[in-house]
PDB file of N, CA and C in Angstrom:
ATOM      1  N   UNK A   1     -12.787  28.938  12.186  1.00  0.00           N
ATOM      2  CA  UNK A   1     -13.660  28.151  11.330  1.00  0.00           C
ATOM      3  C   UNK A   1     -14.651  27.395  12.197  1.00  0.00           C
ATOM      4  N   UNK A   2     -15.880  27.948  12.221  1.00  0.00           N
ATOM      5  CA  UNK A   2     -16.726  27.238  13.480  1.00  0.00           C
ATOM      6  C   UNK A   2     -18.006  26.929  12.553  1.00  0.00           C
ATOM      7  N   UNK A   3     -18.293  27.074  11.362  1.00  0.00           N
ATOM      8  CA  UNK A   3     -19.482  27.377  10.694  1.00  0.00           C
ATOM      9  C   UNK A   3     -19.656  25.766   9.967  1.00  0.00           C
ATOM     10  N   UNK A   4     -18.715  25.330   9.137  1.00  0.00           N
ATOM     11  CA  UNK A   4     -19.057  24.015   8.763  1.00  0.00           C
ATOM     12  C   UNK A   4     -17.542  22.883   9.289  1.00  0.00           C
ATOM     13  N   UNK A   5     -16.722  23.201  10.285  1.00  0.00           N
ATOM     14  CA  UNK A   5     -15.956  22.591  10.701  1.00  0.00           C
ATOM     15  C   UNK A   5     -16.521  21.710  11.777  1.00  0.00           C
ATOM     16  N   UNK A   6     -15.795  20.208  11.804  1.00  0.00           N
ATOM     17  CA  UNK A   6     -15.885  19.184  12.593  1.00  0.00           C
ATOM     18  C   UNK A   6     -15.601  19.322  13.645  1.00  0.00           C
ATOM     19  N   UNK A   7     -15.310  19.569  15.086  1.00  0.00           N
ATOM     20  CA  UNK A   7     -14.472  19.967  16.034  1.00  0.00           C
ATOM     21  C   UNK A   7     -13.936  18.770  16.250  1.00  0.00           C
ATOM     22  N   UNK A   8     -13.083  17.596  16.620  1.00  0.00           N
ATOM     23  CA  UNK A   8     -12.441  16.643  17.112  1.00  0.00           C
ATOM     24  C   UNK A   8     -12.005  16.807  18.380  1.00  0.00           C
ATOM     25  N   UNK A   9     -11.124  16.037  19.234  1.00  0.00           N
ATOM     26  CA  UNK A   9     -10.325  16.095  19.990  1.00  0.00           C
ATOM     27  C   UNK A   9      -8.881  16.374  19.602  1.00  0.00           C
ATOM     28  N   UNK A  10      -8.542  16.243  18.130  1.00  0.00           N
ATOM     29  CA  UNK A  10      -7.177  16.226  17.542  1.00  0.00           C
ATOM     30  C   UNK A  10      -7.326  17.644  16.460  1.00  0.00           C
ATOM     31  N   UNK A  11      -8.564  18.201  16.709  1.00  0.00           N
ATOM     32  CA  UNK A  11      -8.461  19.636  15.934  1.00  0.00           C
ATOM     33  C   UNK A  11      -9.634  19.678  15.016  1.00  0.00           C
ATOM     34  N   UNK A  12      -9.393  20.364  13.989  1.00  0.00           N
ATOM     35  CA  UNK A  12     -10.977  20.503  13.061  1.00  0.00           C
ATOM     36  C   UNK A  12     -10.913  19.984  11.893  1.00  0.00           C
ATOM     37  N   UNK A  13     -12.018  19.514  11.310  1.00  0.00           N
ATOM     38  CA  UNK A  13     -11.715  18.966  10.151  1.00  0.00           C
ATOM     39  C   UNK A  13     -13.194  19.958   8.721  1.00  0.00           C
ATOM     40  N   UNK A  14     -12.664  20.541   7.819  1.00  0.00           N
ATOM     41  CA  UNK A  14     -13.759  21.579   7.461  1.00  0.00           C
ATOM     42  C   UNK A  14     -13.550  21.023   5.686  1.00  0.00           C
ATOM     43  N   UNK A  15     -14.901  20.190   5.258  1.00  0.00           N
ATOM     44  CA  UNK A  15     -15.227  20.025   4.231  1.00  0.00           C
ATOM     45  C   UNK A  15     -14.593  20.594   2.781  1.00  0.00           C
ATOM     46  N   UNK A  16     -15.191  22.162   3.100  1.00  0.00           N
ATOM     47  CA  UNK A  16     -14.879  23.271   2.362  1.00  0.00           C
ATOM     48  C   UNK A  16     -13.263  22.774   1.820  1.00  0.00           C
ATOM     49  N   UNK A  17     -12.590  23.032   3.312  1.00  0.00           N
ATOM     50  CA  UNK A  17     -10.979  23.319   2.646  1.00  0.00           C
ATOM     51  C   UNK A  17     -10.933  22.174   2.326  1.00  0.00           C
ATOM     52  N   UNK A  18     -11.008  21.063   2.600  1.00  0.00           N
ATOM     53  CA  UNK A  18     -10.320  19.621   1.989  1.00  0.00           C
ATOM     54  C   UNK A  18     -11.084  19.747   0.370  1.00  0.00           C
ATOM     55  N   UNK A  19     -11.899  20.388  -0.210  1.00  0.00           N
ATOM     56  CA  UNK A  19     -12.132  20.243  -1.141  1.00  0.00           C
ATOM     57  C   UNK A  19     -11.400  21.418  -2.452  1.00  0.00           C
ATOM     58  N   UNK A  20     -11.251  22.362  -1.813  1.00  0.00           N
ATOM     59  CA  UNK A  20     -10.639  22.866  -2.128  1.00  0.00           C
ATOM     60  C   UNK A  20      -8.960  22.895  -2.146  1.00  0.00           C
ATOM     61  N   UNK A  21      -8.614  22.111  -1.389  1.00  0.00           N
ATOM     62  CA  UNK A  21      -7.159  21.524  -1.666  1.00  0.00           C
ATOM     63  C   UNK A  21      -7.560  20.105  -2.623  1.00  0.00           C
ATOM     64  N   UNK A  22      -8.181  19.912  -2.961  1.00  0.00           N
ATOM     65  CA  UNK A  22      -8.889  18.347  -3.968  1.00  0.00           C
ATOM     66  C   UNK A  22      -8.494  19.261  -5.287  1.00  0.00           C
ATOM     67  N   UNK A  23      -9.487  20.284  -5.238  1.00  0.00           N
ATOM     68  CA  UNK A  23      -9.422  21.211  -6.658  1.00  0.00           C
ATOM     69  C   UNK A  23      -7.956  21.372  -7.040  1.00  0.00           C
ATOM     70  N   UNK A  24      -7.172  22.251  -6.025  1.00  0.00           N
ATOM     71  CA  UNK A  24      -6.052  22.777  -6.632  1.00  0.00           C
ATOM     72  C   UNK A  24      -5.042  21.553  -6.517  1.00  0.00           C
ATOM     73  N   UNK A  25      -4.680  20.427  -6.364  1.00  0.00           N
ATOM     74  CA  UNK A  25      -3.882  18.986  -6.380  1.00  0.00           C
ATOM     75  C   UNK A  25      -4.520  18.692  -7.997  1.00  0.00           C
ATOM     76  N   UNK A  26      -5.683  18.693  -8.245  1.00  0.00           N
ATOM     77  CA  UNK A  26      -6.224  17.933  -9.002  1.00  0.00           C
ATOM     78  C   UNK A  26      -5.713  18.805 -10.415  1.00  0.00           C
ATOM     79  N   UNK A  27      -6.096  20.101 -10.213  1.00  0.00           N
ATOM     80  CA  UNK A  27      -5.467  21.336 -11.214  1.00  0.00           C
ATOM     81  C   UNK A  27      -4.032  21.164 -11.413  1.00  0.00           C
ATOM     82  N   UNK A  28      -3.143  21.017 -10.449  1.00  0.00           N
ATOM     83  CA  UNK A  28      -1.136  21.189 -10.882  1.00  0.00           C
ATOM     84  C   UNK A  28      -1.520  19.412 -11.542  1.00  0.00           C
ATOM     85  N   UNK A  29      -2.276  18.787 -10.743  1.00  0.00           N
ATOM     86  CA  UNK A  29      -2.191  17.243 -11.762  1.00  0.00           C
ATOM     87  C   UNK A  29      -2.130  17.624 -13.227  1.00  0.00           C
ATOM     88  N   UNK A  30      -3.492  18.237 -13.533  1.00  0.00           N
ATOM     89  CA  UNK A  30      -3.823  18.505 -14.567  1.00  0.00           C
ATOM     90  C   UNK A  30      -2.663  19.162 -16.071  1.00  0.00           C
ATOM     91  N   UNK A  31      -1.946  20.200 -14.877  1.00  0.00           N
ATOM     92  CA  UNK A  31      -1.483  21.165 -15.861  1.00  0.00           C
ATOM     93  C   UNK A  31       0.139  20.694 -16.134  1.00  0.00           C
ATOM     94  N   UNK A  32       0.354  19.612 -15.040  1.00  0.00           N
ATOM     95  CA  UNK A  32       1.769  18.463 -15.152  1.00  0.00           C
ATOM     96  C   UNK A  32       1.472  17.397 -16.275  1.00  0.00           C
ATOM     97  N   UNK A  33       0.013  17.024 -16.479  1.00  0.00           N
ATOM     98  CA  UNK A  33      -0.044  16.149 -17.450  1.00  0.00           C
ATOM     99  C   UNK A  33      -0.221  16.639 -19.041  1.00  0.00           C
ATOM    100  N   UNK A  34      -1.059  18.050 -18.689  1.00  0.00           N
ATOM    101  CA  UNK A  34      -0.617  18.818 -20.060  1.00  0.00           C
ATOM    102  C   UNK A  34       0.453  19.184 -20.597  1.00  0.00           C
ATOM    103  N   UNK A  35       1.840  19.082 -19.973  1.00  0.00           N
ATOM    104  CA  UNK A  35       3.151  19.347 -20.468  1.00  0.00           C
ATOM    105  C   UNK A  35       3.696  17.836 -21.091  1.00  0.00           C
ATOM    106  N   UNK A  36       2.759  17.176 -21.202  1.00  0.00           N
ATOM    107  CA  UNK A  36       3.199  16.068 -21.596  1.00  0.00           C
ATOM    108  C   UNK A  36       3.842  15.864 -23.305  1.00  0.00           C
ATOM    109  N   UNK A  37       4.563  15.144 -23.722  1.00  0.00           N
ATOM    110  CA  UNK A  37       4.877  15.199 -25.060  1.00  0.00           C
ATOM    111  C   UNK A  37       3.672  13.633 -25.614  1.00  0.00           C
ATOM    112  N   UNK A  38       2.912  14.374 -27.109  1.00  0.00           N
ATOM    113  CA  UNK A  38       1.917  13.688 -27.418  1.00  0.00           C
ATOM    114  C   UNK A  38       2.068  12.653 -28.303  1.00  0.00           C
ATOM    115  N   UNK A  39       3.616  12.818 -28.530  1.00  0.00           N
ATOM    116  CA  UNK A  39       3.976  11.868 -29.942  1.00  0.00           C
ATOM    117  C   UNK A  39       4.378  10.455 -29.129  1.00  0.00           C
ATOM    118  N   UNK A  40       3.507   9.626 -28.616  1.00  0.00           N
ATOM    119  CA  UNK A  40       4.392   8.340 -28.199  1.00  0.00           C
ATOM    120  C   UNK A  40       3.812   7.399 -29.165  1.00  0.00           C
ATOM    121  N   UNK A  41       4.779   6.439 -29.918  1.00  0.00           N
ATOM    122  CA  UNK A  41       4.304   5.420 -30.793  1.00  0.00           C
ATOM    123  C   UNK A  41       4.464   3.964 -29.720  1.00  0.00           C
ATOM    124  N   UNK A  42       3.614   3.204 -30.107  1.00  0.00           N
ATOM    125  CA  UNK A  42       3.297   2.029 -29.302  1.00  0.00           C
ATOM    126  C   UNK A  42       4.420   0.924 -30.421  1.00  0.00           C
ATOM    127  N   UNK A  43       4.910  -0.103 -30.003  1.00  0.00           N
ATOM    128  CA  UNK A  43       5.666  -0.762 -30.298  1.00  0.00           C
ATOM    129  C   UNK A  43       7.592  -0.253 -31.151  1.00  0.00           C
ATOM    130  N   UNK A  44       7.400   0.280 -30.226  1.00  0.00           N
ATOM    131  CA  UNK A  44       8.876   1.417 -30.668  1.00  0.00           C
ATOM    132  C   UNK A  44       9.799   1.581 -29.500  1.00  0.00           C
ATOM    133  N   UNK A  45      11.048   1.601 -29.535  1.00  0.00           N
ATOM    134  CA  UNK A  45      11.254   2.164 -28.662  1.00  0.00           C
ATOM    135  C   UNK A  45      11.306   2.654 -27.051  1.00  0.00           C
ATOM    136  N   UNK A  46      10.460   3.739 -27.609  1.00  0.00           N
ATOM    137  CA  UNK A  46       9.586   4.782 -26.641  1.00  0.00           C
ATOM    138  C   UNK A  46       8.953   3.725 -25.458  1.00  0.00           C
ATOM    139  N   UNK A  47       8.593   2.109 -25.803  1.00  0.00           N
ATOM    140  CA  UNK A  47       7.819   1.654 -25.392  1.00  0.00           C
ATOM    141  C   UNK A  47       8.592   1.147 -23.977  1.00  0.00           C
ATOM    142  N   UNK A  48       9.751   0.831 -24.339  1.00  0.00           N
ATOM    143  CA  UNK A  48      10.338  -0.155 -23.639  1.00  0.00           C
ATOM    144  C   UNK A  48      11.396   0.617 -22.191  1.00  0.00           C
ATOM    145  N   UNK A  49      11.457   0.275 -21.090  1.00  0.00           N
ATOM    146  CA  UNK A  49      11.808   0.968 -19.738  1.00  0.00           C
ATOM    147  C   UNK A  49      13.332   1.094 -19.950  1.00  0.00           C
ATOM    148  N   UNK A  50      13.319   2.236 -19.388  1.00  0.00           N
ATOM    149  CA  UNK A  50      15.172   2.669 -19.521  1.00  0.00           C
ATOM    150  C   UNK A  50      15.624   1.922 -18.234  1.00  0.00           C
ATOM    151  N   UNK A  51      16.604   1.310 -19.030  1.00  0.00           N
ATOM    152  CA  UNK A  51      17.765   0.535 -18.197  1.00  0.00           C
ATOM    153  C   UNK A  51      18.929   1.325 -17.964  1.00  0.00           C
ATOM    154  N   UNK A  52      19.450   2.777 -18.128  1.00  0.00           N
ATOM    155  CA  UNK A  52      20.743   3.517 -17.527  1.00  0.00           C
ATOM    156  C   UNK A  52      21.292   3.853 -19.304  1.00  0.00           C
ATOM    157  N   UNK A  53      20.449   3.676 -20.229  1.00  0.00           N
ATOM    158  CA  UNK A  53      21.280   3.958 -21.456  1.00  0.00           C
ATOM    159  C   UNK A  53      21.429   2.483 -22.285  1.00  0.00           C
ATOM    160  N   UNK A  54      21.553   1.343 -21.437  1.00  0.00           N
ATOM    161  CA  UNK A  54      21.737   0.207 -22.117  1.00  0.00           C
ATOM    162  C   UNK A  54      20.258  -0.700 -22.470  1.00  0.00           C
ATOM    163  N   UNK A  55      20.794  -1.627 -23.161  1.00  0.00           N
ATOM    164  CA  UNK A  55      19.566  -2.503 -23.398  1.00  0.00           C
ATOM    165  C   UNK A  55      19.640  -3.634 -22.383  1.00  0.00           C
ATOM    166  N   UNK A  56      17.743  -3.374 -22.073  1.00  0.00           N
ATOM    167  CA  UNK A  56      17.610  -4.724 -21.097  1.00  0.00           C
ATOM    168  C   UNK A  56      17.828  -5.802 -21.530  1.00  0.00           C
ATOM    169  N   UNK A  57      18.084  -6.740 -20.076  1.00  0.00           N
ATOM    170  CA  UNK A  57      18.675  -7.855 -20.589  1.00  0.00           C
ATOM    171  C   UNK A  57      17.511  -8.479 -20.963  1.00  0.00           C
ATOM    172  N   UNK A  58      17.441  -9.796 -21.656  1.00  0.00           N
ATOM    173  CA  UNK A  58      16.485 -10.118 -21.926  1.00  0.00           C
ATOM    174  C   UNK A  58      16.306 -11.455 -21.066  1.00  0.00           C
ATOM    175  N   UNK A  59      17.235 -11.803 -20.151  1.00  0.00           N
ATOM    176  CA  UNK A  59      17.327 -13.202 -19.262  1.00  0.00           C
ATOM    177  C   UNK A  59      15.655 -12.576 -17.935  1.00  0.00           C
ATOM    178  N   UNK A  60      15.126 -13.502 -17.838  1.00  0.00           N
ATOM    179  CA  UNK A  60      13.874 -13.173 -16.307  1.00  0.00           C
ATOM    180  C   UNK A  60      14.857 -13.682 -15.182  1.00  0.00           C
ATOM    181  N   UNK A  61      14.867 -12.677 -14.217  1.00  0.00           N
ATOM    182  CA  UNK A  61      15.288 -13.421 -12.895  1.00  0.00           C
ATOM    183  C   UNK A  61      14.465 -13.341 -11.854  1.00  0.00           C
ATOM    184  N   UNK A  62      14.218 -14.533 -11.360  1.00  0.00           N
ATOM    185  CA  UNK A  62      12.821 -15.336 -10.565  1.00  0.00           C
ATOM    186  C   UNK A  62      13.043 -14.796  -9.116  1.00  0.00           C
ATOM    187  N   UNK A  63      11.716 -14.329  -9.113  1.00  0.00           N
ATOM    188  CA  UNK A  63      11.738 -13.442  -7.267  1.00  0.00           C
ATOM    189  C   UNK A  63      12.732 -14.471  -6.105  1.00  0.00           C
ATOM    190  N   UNK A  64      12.666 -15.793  -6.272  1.00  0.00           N
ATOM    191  CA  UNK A  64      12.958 -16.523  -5.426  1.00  0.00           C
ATOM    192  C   UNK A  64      14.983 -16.313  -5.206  1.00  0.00           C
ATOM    193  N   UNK A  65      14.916 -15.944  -6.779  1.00  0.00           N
ATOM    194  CA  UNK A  65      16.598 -15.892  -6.936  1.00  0.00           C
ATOM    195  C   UNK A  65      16.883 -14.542  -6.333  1.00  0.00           C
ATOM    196  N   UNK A  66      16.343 -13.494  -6.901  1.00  0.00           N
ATOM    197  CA  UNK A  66      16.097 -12.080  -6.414  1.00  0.00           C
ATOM    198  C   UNK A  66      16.508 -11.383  -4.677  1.00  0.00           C
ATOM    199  N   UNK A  67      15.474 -12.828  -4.089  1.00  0.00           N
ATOM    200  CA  UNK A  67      15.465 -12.486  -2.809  1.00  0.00           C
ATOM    201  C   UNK A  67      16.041 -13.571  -1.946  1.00  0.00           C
ATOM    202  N   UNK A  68      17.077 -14.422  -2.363  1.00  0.00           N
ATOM    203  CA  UNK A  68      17.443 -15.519  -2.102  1.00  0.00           C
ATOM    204  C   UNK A  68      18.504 -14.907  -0.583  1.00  0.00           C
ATOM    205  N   UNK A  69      18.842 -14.032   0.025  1.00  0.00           N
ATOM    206  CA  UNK A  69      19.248 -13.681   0.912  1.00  0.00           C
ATOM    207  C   UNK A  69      18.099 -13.435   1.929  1.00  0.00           C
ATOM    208  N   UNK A  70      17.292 -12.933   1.446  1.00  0.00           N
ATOM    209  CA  UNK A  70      16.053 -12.607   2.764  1.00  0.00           C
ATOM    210  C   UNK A  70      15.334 -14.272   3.226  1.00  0.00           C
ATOM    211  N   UNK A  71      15.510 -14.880   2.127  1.00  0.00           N
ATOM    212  CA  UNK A  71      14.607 -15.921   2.128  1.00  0.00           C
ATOM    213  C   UNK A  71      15.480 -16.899   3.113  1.00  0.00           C
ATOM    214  N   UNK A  72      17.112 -17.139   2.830  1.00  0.00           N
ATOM    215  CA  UNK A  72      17.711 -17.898   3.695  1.00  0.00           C
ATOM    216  C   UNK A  72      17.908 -17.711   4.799  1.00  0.00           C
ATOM    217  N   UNK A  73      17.457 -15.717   5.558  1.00  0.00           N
ATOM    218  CA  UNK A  73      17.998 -15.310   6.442  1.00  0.00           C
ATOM    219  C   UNK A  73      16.592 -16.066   7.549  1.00  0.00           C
ATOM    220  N   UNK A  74      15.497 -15.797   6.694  1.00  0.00           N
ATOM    221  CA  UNK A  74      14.421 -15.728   7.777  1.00  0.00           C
ATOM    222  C   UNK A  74      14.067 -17.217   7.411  1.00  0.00           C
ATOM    223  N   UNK A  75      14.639 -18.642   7.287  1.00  0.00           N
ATOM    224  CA  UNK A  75      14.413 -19.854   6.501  1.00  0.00           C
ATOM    225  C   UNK A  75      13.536 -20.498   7.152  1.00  0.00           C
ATOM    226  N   UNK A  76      13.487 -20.482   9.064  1.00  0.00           N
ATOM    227  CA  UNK A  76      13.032 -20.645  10.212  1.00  0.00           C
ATOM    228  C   UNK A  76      11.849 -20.160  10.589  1.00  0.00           C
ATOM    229  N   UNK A  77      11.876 -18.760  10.032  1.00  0.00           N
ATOM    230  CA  UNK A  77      10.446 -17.936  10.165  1.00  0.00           C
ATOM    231  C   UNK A  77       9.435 -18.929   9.154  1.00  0.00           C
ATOM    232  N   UNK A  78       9.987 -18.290   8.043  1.00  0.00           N
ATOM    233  CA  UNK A  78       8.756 -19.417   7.081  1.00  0.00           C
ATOM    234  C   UNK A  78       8.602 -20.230   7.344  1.00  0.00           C
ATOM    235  N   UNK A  79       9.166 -21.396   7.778  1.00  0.00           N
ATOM    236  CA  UNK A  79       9.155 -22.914   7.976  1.00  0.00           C
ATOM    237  C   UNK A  79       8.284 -22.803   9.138  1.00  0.00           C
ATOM    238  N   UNK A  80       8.271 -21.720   9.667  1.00  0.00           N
ATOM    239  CA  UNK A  80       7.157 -21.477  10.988  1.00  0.00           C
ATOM    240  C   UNK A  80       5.321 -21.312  10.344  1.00  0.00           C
ATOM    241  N   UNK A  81       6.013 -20.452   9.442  1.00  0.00           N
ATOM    242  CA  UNK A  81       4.263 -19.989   8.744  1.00  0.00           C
ATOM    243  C   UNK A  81       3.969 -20.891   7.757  1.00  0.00           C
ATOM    244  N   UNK A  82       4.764 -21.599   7.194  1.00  0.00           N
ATOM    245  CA  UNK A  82       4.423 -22.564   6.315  1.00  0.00           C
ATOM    246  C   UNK A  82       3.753 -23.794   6.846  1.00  0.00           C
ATOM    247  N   UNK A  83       4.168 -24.244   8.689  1.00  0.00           N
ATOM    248  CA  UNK A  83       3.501 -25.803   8.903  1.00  0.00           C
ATOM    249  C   UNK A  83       2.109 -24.835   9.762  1.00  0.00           C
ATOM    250  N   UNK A  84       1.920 -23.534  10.550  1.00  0.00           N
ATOM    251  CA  UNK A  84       0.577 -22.326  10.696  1.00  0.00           C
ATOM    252  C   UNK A  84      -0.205 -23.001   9.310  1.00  0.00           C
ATOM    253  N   UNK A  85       0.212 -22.849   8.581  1.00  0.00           N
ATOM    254  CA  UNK A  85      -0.806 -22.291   6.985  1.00  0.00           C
ATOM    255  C   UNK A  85      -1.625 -23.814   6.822  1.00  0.00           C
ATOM    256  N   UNK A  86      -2.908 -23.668   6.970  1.00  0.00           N
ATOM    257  CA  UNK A  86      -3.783 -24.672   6.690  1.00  0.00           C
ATOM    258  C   UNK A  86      -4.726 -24.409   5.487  1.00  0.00           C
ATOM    259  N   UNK A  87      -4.677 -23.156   4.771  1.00  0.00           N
ATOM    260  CA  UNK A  87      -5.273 -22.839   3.547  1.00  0.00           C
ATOM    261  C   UNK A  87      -6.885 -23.174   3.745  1.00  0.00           C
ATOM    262  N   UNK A  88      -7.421 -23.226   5.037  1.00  0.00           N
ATOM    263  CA  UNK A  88      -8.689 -23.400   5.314  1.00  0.00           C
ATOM    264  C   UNK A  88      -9.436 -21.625   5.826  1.00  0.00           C
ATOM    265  N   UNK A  89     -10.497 -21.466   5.137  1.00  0.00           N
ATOM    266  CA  UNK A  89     -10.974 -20.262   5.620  1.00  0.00           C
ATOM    267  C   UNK A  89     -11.642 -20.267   7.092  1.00  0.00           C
ATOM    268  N   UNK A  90     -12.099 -20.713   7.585  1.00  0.00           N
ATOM    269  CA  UNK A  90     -12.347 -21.193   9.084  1.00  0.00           C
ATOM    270  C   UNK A  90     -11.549 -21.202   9.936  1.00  0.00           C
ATOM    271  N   UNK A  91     -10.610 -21.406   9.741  1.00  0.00           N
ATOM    272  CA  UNK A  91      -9.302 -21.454  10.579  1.00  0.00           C
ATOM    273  C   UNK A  91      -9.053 -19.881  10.948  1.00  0.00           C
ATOM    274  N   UNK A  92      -8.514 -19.105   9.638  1.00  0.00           N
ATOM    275  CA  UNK A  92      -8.802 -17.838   9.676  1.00  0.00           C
ATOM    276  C   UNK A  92      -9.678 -16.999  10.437  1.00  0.00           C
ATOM    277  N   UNK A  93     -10.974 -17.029  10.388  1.00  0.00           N
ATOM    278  CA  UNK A  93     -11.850 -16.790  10.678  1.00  0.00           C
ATOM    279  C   UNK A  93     -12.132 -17.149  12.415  1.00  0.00           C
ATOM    280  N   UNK A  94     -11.648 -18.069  12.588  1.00  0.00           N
ATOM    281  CA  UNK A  94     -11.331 -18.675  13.920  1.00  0.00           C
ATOM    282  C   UNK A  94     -10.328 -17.748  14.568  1.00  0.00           C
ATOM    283  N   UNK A  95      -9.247 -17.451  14.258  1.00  0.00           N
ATOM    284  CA  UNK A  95      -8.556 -16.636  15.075  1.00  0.00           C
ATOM    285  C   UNK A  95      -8.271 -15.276  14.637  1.00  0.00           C
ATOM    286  N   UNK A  96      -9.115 -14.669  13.723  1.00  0.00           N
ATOM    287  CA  UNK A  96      -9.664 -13.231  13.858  1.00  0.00           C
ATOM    288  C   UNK A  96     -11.014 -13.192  14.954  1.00  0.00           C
ATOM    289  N   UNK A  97     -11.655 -14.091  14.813  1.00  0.00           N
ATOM    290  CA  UNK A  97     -12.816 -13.487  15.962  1.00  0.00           C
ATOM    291  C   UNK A  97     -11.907 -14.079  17.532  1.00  0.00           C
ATOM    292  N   UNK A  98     -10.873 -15.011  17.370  1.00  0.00           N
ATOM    293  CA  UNK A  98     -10.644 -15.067  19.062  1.00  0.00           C
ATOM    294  C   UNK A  98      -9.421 -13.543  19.248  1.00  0.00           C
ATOM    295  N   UNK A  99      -8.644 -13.304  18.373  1.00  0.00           N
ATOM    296  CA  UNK A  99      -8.083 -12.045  18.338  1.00  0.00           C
ATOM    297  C   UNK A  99      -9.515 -10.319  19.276  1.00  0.00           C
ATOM    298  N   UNK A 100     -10.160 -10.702  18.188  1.00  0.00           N
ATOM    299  CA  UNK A 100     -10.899 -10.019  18.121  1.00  0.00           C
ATOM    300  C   UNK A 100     -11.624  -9.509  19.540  1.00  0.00           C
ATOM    301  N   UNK A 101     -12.021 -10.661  20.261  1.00  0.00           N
ATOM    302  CA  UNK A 101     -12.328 -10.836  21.713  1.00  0.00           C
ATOM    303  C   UNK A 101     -11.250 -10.349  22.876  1.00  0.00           C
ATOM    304  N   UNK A 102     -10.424 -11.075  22.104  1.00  0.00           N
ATOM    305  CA  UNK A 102      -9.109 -10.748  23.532  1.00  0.00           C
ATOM    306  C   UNK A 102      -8.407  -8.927  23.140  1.00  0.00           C
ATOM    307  N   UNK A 103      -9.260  -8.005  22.126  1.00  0.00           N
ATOM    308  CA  UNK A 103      -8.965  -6.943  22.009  1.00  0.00           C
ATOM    309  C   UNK A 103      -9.620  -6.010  22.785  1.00  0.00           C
ATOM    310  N   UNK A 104     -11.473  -6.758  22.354  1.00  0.00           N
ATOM    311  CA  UNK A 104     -12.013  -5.757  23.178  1.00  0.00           C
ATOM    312  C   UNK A 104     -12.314  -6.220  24.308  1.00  0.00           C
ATOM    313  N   UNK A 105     -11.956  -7.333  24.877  1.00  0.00           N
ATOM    314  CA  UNK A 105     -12.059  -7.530  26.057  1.00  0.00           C
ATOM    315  C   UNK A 105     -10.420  -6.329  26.869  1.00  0.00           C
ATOM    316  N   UNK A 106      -9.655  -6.449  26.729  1.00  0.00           N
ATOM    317  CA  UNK A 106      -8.928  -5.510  26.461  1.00  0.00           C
ATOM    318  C   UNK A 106      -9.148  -3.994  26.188  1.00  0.00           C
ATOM    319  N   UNK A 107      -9.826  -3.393  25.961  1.00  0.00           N
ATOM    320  CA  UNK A 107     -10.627  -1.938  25.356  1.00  0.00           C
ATOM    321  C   UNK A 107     -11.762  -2.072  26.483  1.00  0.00           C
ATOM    322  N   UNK A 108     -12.274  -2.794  27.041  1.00  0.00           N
ATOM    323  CA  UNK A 108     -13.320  -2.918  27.938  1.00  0.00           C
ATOM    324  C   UNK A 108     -12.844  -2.590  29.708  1.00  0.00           C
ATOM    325  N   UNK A 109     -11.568  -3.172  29.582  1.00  0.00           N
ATOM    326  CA  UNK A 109     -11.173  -3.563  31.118  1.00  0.00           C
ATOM    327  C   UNK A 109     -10.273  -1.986  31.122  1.00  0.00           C
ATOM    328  N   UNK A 110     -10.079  -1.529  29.992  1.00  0.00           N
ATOM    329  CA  UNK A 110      -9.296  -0.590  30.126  1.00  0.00           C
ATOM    330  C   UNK A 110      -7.694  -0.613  30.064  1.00  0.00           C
ATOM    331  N   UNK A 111      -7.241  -1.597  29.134  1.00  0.00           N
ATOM    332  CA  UNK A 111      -6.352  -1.699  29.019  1.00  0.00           C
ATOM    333  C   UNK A 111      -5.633  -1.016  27.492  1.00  0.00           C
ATOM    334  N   UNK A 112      -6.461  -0.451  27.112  1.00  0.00           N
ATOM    335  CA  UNK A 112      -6.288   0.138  25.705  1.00  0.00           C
ATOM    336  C   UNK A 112      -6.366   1.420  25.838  1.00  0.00           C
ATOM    337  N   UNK A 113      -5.409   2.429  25.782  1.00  0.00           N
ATOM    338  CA  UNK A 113      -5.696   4.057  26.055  1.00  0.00           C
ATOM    339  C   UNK A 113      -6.417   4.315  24.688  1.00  0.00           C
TER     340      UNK A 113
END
């Protein structure tokens, strides 16, 4: 494929076929969504997410309760990013561009393959 292919260093990249794998993805999409059944009634049923056969519960349980093991494990980490967090955009912005420097200063000296 030398006619409308990209050559890279990591191999070729050719318009044509990526579009033609677009077509035929887009076609089994197509012909998976046509097997679809057309009768769904809205407030029925049908509407509501299968729980294993049973009915959902109807209690909410709060992400905080959810994840109340990850949250106590890492309690130290957050308490780290929580007194970091100044909710100022400048700040941000401040240490993406000093990041930013000490990368390509880094990419410059040749420390970046």
């Amino acid at each position: 494929m030398s006619g409308l292919a990209l050559n890279t260093a990591a191999g070729y990249w050719a318009p044509l076929l990526f579009l033609a794998g677009l077509a035929i993805a887009l076609a089994v999409a197509a012909l998976i969504r046509s097997r679809g059944n057309a009768n769904f009634s809205r407030g029925t049923e049908q509407e509501s997410a299968f729980f294993s056969g049973n009915r959902a519960p109807e209690e909410n349980i709060a992400g905080e309760n959810f994840y109340w093991g990850l949250f106590s494990a890492g309690e130290r980490y957050f308490r780290l990013l929580k007194s970091v967090h100044s909710g100022l955009v400048n700040d941000y912005v401040y240490c993406f561009v000093i990041l930013l420097i000490v990368l390509l200063a880094a990419a410059l000296l040749g420390g970046i393959a």
